[in-house]
Structure formats: C-alpha cells, structure tokens
Protein backbone atom coordinates (compact mmCIF):
# COMPACT_ATOMS: atom_id res chain seq x y z
CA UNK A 1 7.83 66.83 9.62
CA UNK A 2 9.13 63.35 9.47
CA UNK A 3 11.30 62.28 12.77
CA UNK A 4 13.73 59.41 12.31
CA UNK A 5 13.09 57.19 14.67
CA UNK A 6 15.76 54.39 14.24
CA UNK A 7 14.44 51.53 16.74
CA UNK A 8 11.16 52.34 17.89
CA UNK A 9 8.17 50.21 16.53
CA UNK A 10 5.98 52.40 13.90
CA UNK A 11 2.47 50.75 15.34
CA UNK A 12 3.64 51.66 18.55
CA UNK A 13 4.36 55.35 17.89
CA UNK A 14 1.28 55.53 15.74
CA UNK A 15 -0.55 54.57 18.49
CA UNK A 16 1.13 57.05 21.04
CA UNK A 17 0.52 60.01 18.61
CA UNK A 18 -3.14 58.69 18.56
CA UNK A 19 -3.45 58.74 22.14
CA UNK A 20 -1.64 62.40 21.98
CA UNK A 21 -3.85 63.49 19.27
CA UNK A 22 -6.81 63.60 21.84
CA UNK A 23 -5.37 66.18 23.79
CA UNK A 24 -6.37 69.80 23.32
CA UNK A 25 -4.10 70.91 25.81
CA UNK A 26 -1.05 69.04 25.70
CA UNK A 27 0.98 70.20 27.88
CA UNK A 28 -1.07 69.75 30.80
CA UNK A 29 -1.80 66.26 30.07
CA UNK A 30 1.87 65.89 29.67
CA UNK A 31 2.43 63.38 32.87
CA UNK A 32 -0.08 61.34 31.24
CA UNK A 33 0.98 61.70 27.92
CA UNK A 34 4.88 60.05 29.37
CA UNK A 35 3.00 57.70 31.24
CA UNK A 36 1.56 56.44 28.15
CA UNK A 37 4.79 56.22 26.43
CA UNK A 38 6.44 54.44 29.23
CA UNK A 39 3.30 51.34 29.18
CA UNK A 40 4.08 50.44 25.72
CA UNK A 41 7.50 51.01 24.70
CA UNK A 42 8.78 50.21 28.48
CA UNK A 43 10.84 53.20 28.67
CA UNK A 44 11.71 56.55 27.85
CA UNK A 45 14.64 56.60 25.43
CA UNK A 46 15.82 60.03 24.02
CA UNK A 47 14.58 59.33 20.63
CA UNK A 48 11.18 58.82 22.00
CA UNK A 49 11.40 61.93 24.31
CA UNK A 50 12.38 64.09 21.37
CA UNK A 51 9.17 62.68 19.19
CA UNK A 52 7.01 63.62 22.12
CA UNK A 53 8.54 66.89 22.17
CA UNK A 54 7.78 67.40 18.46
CA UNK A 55 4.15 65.98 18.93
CA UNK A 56 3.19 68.47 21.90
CA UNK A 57 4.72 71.73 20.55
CA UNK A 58 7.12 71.14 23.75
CA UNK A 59 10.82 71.57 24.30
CA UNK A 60 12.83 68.48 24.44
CA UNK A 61 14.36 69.87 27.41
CA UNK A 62 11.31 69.93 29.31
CA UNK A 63 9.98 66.76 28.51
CA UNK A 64 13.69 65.02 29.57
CA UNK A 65 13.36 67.12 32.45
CA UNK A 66 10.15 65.72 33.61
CA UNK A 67 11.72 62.30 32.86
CA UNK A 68 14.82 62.37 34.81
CA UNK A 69 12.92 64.03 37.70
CA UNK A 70 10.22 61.82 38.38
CA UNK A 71 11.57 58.72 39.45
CA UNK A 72 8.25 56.36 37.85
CA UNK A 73 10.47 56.94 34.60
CA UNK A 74 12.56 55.06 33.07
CA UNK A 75 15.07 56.23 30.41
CA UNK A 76 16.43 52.80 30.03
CA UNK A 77 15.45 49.63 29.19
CA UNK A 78 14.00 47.88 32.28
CA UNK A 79 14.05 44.23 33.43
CA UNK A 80 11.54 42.20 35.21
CA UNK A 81 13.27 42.47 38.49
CA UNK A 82 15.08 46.00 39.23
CA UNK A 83 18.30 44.90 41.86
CA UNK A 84 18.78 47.82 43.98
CA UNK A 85 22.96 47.53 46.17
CA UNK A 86 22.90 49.65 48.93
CA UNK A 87 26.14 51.82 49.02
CA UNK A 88 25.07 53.88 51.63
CA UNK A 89 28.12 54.51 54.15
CA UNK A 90 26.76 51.56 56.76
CA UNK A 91 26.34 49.00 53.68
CA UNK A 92 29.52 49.89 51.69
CA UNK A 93 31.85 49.25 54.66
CA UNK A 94 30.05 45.61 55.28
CA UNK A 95 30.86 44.90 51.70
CA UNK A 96 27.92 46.02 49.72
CA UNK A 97 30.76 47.21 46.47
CA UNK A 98 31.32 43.54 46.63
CA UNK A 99 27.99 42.31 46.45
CA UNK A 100 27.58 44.75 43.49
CA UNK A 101 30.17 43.26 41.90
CA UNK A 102 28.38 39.87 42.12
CA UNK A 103 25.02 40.89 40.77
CA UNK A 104 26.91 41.93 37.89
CA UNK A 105 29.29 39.75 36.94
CA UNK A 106 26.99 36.88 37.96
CA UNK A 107 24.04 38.70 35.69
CA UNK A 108 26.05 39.88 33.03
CA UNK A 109 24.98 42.96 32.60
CA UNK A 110 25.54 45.74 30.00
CA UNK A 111 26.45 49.62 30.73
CA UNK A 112 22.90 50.23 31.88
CA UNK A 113 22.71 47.44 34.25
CA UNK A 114 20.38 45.38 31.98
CA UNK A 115 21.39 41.43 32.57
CA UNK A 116 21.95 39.73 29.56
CA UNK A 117 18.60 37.73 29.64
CA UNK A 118 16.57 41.46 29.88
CA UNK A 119 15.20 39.96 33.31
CA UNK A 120 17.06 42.78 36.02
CA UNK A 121 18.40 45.51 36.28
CA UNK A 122 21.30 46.27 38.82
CA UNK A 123 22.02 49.46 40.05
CA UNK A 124 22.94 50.96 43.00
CA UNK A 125 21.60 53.54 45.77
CA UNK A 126 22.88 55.31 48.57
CA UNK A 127 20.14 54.04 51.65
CA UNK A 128 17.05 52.29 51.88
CA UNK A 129 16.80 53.31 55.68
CA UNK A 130 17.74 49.62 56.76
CA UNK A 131 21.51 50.06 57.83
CA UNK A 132 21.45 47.70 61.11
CA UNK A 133 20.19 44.94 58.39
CA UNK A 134 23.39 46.03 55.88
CA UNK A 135 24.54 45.32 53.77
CA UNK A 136 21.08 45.38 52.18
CA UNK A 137 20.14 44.41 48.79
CA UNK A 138 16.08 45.43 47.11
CA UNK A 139 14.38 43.26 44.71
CA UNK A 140 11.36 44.94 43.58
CA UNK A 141 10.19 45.58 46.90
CA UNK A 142 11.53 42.92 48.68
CA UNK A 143 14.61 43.58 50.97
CA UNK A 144 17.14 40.86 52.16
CA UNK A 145 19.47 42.01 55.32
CA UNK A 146 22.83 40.62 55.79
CA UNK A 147 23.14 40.03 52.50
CA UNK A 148 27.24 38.26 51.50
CA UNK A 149 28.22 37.39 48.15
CA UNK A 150 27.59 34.26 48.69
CA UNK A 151 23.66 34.82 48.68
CA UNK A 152 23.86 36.49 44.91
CA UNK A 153 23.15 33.14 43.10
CA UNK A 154 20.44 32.46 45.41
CA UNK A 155 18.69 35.70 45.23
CA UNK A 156 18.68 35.31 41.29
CA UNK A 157 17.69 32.08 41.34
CA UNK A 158 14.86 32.94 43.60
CA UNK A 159 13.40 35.33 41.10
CA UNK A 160 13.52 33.59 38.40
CA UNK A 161 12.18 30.36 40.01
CA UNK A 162 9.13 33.12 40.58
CA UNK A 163 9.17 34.10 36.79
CA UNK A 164 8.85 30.21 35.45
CA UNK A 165 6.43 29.84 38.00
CA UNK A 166 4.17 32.81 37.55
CA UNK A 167 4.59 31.67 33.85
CA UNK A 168 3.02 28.47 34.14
C-alpha cells in the first residue's frame, strides 16, 4: 500500500522503513523506532506518524499518543534554540505576556512558534520553579531572571552570536 506522503523526503523515509524493517517485534521497539524518526526528519509531523503506523501494524492513535505524551517529541518543526516564557502566576503578573509578545514579534514567528529564520522556537510554560527570579525566560537550558522586554534583542542576539560562532 502506497502512503502519500506530500513533504517528507523519499531517501529519508526509505531509510526509516529500513531501520523499521529490522524489527521483529515492532511494537516493542516502538520508542526507538520514534526516536529514529525524530533524528532525521527533526520532528514528528502527522503524516510521518501515520506512515509509522502503517509500517508497524500499529494504530495511528497510539503512535500520536506516545508522541504527544513524551515530551522528547516533537510534532513540530524545531529551531536551534527552543524560547521557553514563563506564564506561571508569579511571572505573568511581572510581565512575562509582555515579554512573550517580544520574542515574537521581534522573531517573527509563525503559528507554531517557529521564527522566521527556523533558528527558535517560542512557546510558553506555566513554571520552571524559579518565581523569586520572574519573570523568567529558558533558552535551551539556560535561564535568565528578571528578564524586561527590553532584554529580548539581547537574548537573541546572544544566541545567535553563539550559532556564527560555533559555526566557524
């Protein structure tokens, strides 16, 4: 059975069913199996999901809900940098909705929080267990305290003064 796959790169999905192929018993190798996935496509789209479902004899439904319940996937595109906003009750009322507002209109980023370059991703959480340091904003897994919108530009600039640099 042929599964239209509209963006996802044929060697790469050749080379997933490969790796699947070695399996005897799919399903319990199913973690790895995502894993897998994840390294060379990035993420997890539902397209993808729905072709490893095919390839293991699996529901769809129980491979998205191994996605969306481990937190190690991804079921959107992700950047270099993944921008974490506090709006935990102690954050939010030091501005932290602002500060959100910043990342992304600074960033430019789409419906999924992807910037415009591909580089972060901004979303939000509810607590990182720093509240006396709100509003706090996570970088990877670097934390600034007292962050104010005036520190947005900085922050980014940071990071990708680390990308060229890393690059070099």
């Amino acid at each position: 059975m042929k599964l239209k796959t509209m963006s996802l790169d044929n060697a790469l999905l050749k080379s997933l069913k490969d790796y699947i192929d070695t399996f005897d018993n799919k399903e319990n190798n199913i973690i790895s199996i995502l894993h897998y996935a994840q390294d060379i496509f990035g993420y997890l789209p539902k397209e993808l999901q729905i072709y490893i479902a095919r390839l293991t004899n699996l529901p769809a439904s129980k491979i998205n809900g191994i996605v969306t319940f481990y937190s190690f996937f991804n079921e959107k595109k992700m950047g270099k940098f993944k921008v974490d906003v506090c709006l935990g009750t102690a954050c939010f009322v030091k501005g932290s909705e602002e500060i959100m507002k910043a990342f992304r209109d600074e960033l430019n980023v789409d419906g999924d929080g992807l910037s415009e370059d591909g580089l972060f991703n901004v979303n939000s959480i509810r607590c990182v267990g720093a509240c006396g340091i709100g509003p706090v904003v996570r970088v990877n897994d670097k934390i600034y305290g007292h962050v104010e919108v005036a520190d947005v530009k900085e922050i980014i600039a940071s990071h990708r003064k680390e990308l060229e640099e890393v690059s070099k």
